[in-house]
Protein backbone atom coordinates (compact mmCIF):
# COMPACT_ATOMS: atom_id res chain seq x y z
CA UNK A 1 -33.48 -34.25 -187.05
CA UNK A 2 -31.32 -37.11 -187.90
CA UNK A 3 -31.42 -39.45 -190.82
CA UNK A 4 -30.17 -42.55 -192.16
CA UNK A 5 -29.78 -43.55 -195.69
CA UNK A 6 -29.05 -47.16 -196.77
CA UNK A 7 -27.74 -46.77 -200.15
CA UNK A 8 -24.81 -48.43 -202.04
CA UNK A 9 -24.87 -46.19 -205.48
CA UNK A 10 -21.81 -43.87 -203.77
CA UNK A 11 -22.72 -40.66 -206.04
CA UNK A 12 -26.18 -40.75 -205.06
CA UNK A 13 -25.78 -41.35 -201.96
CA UNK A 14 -23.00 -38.38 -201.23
CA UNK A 15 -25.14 -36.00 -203.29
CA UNK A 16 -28.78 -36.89 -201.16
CA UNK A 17 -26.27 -36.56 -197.96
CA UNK A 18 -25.32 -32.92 -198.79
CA UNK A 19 -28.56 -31.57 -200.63
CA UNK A 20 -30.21 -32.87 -196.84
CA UNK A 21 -27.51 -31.40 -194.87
CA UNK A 22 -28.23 -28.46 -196.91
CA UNK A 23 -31.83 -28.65 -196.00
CA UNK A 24 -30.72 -28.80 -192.17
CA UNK A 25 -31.04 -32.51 -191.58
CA UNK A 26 -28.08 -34.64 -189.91
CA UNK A 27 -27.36 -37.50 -191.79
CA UNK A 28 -25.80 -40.69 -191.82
CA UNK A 29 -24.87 -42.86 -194.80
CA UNK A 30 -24.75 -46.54 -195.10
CA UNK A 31 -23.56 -48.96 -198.38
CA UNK A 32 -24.63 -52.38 -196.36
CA UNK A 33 -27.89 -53.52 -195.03
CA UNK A 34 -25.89 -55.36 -192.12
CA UNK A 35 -24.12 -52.24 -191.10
CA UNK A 36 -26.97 -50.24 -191.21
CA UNK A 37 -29.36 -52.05 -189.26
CA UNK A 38 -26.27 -51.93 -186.21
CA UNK A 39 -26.65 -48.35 -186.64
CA UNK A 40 -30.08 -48.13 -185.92
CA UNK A 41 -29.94 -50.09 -182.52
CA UNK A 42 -26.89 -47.56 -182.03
CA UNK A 43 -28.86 -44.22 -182.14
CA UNK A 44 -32.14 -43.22 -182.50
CA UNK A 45 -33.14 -42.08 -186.05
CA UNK A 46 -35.85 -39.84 -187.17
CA UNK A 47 -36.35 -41.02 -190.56
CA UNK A 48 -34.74 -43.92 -192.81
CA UNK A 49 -33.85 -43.76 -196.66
CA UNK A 50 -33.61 -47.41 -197.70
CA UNK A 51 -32.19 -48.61 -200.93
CA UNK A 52 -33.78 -52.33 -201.95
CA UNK A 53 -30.84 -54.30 -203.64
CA UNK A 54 -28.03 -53.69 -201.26
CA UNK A 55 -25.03 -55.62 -200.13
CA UNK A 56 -25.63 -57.66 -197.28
CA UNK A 57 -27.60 -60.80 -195.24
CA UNK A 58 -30.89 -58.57 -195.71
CA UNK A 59 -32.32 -56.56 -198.54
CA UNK A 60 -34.13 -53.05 -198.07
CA UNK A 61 -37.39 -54.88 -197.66
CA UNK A 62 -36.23 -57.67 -195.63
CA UNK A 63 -34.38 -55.28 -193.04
CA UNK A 64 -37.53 -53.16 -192.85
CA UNK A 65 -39.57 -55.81 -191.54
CA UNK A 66 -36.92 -57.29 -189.45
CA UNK A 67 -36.66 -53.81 -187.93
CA UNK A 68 -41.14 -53.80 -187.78
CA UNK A 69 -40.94 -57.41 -186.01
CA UNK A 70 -38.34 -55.77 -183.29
CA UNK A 71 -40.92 -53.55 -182.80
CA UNK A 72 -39.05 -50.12 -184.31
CA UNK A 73 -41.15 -47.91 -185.96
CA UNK A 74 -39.24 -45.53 -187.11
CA UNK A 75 -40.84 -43.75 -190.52
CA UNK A 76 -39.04 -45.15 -193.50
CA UNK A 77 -39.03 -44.08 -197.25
CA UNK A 78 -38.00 -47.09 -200.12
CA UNK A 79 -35.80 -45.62 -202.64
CA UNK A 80 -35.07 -47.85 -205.66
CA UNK A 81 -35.23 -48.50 -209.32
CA UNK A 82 -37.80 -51.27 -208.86
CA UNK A 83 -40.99 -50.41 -210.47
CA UNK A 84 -43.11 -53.80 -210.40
CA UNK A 85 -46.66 -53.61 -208.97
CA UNK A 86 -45.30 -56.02 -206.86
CA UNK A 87 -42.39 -54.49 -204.77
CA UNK A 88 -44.31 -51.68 -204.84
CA UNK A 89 -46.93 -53.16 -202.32
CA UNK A 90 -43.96 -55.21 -200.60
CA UNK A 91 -42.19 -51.78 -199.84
CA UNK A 92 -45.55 -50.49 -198.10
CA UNK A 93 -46.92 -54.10 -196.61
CA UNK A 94 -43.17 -54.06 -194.86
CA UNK A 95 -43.78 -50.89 -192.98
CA UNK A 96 -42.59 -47.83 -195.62
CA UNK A 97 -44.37 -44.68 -195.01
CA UNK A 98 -43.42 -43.92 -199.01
CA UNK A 99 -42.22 -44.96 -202.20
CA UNK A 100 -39.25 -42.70 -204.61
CA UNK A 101 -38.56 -44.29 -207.87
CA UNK A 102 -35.36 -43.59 -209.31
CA UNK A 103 -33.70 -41.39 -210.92
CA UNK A 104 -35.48 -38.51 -208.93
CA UNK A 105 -34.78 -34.52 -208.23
CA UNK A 106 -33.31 -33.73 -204.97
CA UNK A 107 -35.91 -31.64 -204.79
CA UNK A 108 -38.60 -34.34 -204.68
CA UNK A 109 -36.70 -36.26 -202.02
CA UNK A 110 -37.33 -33.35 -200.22
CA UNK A 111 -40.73 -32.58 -200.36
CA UNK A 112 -41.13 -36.55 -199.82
CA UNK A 113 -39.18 -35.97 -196.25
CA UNK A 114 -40.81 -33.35 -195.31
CA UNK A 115 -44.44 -34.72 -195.75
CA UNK A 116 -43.44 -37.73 -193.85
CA UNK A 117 -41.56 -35.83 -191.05
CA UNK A 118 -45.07 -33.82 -191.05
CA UNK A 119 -47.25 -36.55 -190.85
CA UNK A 120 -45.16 -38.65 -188.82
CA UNK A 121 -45.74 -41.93 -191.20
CA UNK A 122 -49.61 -42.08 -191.38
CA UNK A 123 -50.38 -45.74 -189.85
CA UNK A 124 -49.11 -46.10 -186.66
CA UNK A 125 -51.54 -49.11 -184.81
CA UNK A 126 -53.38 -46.96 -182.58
CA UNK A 127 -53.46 -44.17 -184.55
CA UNK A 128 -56.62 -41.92 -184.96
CA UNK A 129 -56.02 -38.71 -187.51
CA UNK A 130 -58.35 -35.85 -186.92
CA UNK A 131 -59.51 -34.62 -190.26
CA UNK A 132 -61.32 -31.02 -191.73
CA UNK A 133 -64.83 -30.60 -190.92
CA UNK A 134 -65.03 -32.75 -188.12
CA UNK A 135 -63.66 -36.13 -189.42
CA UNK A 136 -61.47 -38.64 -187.99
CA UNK A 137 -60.09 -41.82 -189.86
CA UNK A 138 -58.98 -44.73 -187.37
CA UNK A 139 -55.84 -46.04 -189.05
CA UNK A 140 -56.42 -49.75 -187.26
CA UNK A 141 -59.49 -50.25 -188.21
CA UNK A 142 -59.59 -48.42 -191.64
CA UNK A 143 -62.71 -46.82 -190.45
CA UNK A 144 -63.96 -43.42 -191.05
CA UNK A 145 -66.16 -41.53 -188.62
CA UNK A 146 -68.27 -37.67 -189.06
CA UNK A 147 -68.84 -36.58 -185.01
CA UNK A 148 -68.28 -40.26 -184.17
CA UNK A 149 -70.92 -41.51 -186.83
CA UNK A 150 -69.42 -44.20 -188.94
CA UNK A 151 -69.11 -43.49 -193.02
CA UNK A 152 -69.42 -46.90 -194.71
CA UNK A 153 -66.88 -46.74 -197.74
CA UNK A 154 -66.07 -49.22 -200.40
CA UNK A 155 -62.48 -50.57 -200.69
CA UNK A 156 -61.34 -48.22 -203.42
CA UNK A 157 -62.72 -45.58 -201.90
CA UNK A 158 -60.81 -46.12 -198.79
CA UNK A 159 -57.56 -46.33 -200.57
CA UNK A 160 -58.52 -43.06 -201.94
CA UNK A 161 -59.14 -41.60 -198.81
CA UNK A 162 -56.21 -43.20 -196.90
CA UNK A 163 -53.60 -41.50 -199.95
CA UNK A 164 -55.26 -38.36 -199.69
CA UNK A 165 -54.72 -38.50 -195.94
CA UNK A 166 -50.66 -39.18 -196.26
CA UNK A 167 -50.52 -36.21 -198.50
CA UNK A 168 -52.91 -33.97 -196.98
CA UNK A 169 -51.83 -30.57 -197.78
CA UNK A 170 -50.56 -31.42 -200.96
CA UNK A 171 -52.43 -32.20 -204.20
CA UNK A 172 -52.57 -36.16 -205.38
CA UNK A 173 -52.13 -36.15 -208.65
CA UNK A 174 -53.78 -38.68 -210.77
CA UNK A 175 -50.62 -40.51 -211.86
CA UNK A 176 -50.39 -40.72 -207.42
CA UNK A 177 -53.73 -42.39 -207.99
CA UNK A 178 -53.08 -44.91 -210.19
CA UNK A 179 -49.88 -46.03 -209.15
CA UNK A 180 -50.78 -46.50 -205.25
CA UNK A 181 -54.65 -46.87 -205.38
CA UNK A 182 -54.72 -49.45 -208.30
CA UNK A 183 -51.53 -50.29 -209.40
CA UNK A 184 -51.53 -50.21 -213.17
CA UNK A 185 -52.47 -47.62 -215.57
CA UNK A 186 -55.96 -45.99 -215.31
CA UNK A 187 -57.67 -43.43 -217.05
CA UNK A 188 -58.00 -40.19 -215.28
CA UNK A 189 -61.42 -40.23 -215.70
CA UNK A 190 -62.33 -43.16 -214.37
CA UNK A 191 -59.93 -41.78 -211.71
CA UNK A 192 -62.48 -38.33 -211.48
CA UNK A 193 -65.32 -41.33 -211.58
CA UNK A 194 -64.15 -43.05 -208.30
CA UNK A 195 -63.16 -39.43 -206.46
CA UNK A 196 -66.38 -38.62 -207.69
CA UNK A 197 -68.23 -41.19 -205.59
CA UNK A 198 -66.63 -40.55 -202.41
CA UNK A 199 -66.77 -36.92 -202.31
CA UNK A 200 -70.81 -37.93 -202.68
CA UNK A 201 -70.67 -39.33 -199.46
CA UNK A 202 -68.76 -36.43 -197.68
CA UNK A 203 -68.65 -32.73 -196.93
CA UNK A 204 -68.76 -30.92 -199.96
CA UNK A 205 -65.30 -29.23 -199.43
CA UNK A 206 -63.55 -32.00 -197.59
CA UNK A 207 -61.60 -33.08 -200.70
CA UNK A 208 -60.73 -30.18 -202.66
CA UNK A 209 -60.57 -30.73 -206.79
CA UNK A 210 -57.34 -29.26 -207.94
CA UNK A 211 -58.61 -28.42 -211.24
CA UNK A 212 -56.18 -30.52 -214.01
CA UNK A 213 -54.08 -31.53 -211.29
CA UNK A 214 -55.25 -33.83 -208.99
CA UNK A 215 -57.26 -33.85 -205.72
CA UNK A 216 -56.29 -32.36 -202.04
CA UNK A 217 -57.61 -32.20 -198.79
CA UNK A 218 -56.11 -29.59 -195.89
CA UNK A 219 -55.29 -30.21 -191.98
């Protein structure tokens, strides 16, 4: 499996090169966004690491959707030290499968790869996910079906559902919940409230309570 990383902090970018190589990836390391985006064009990539403020015509974000417009969809994580609501939803609205803040552990990059090489960046246009006990979620249409019978859900609780679904097999926990469902801060019981009200209208063991830690659902 071969990755690129767009990043222009040297250190970090050496040290995510050889803990991946480590892990078995091949990997490829770019400081500027202009370079990079030849690169892509030049080989195929399995998975991108993009740094945000980068030298170059185009930022992280603005290369991402360049790349989305030219019709590559090649799964794509945002790494950066930008932590407003705001770029948050830019990174996802411009086609990021996920979202690292730094500083981070290697060792969370990791797990962050490996859930997105798994799921093969949840979203793709024509995607439908089969789901535990008989569910399927179409990713188009945001629309969530038992043995082909729609489920009519509320917008929160489809954000709920859709985060659970990128990290299926692993447990959300609530700060996951608040940063990518709302936004901004919430309490984690209004959090349990909300979970609460969707797991009313599902299978009882669809989405697993992880008791103290968060919420889960399997494959």
């Amino acid at each position: 499996m071969k990755i690129l990383i767009l990043e222009d902090e040297r250190i970090l970018a050496i040290s995510m090169r050889e803990y991946l190589e480590d892990c078995g990836y091949e990997v490829l390391c770019y400081t500027q966004s202009d370079n990079a985006y030849d690169a892509i064009y030049e080989q195929t990539y399995d998975l991108l690491l993009l740094d945000v403020k980068v030298p170059g015509d185009l930022n992280g974000f603005e290369m991402l959707e360049q790349l989305r417009k030219d019709g590559n969809k090649t799964p794509a994580i945002f790494i950066t030290s930008l932590t407003d609501v705001e770029d948050l939803s830019r990174g996802y609205e411009s086609g990021a499968c996920d979202y690292i803040r730094k500083p981070f552990d290697l060792a969370e990059l990791k797990l962050r790869v490996e859930q997105v090489v798994k799921l093969q960046c949840f979203g793709s246009e024509d995607e439908k996910i089969v789901l535990p006990h008989g569910y399927c979620y179409d990713v188009s249409k945001m629309k969530l079906t038992l043995y082909e019978e729609s489920i009519m859900l509320a917008k929160t609780e489809t954000k709920i559902l859709e985060l659970l679904i990128k990290q299926r097999g692993s447990i959300v926990s609530y700060e996951m919940f608040w940063e990518e469902v709302w936004g901004e801060w919430m309490d984690s019981a209004n959090i349990r409230v909300q979970v609460g009200n969707l797991r009313k209208k599902l299978e009882k063991d669809f989405i697993k309570n992880v008791r103290g830690l968060g919420y889960s659902i399997d494959f």
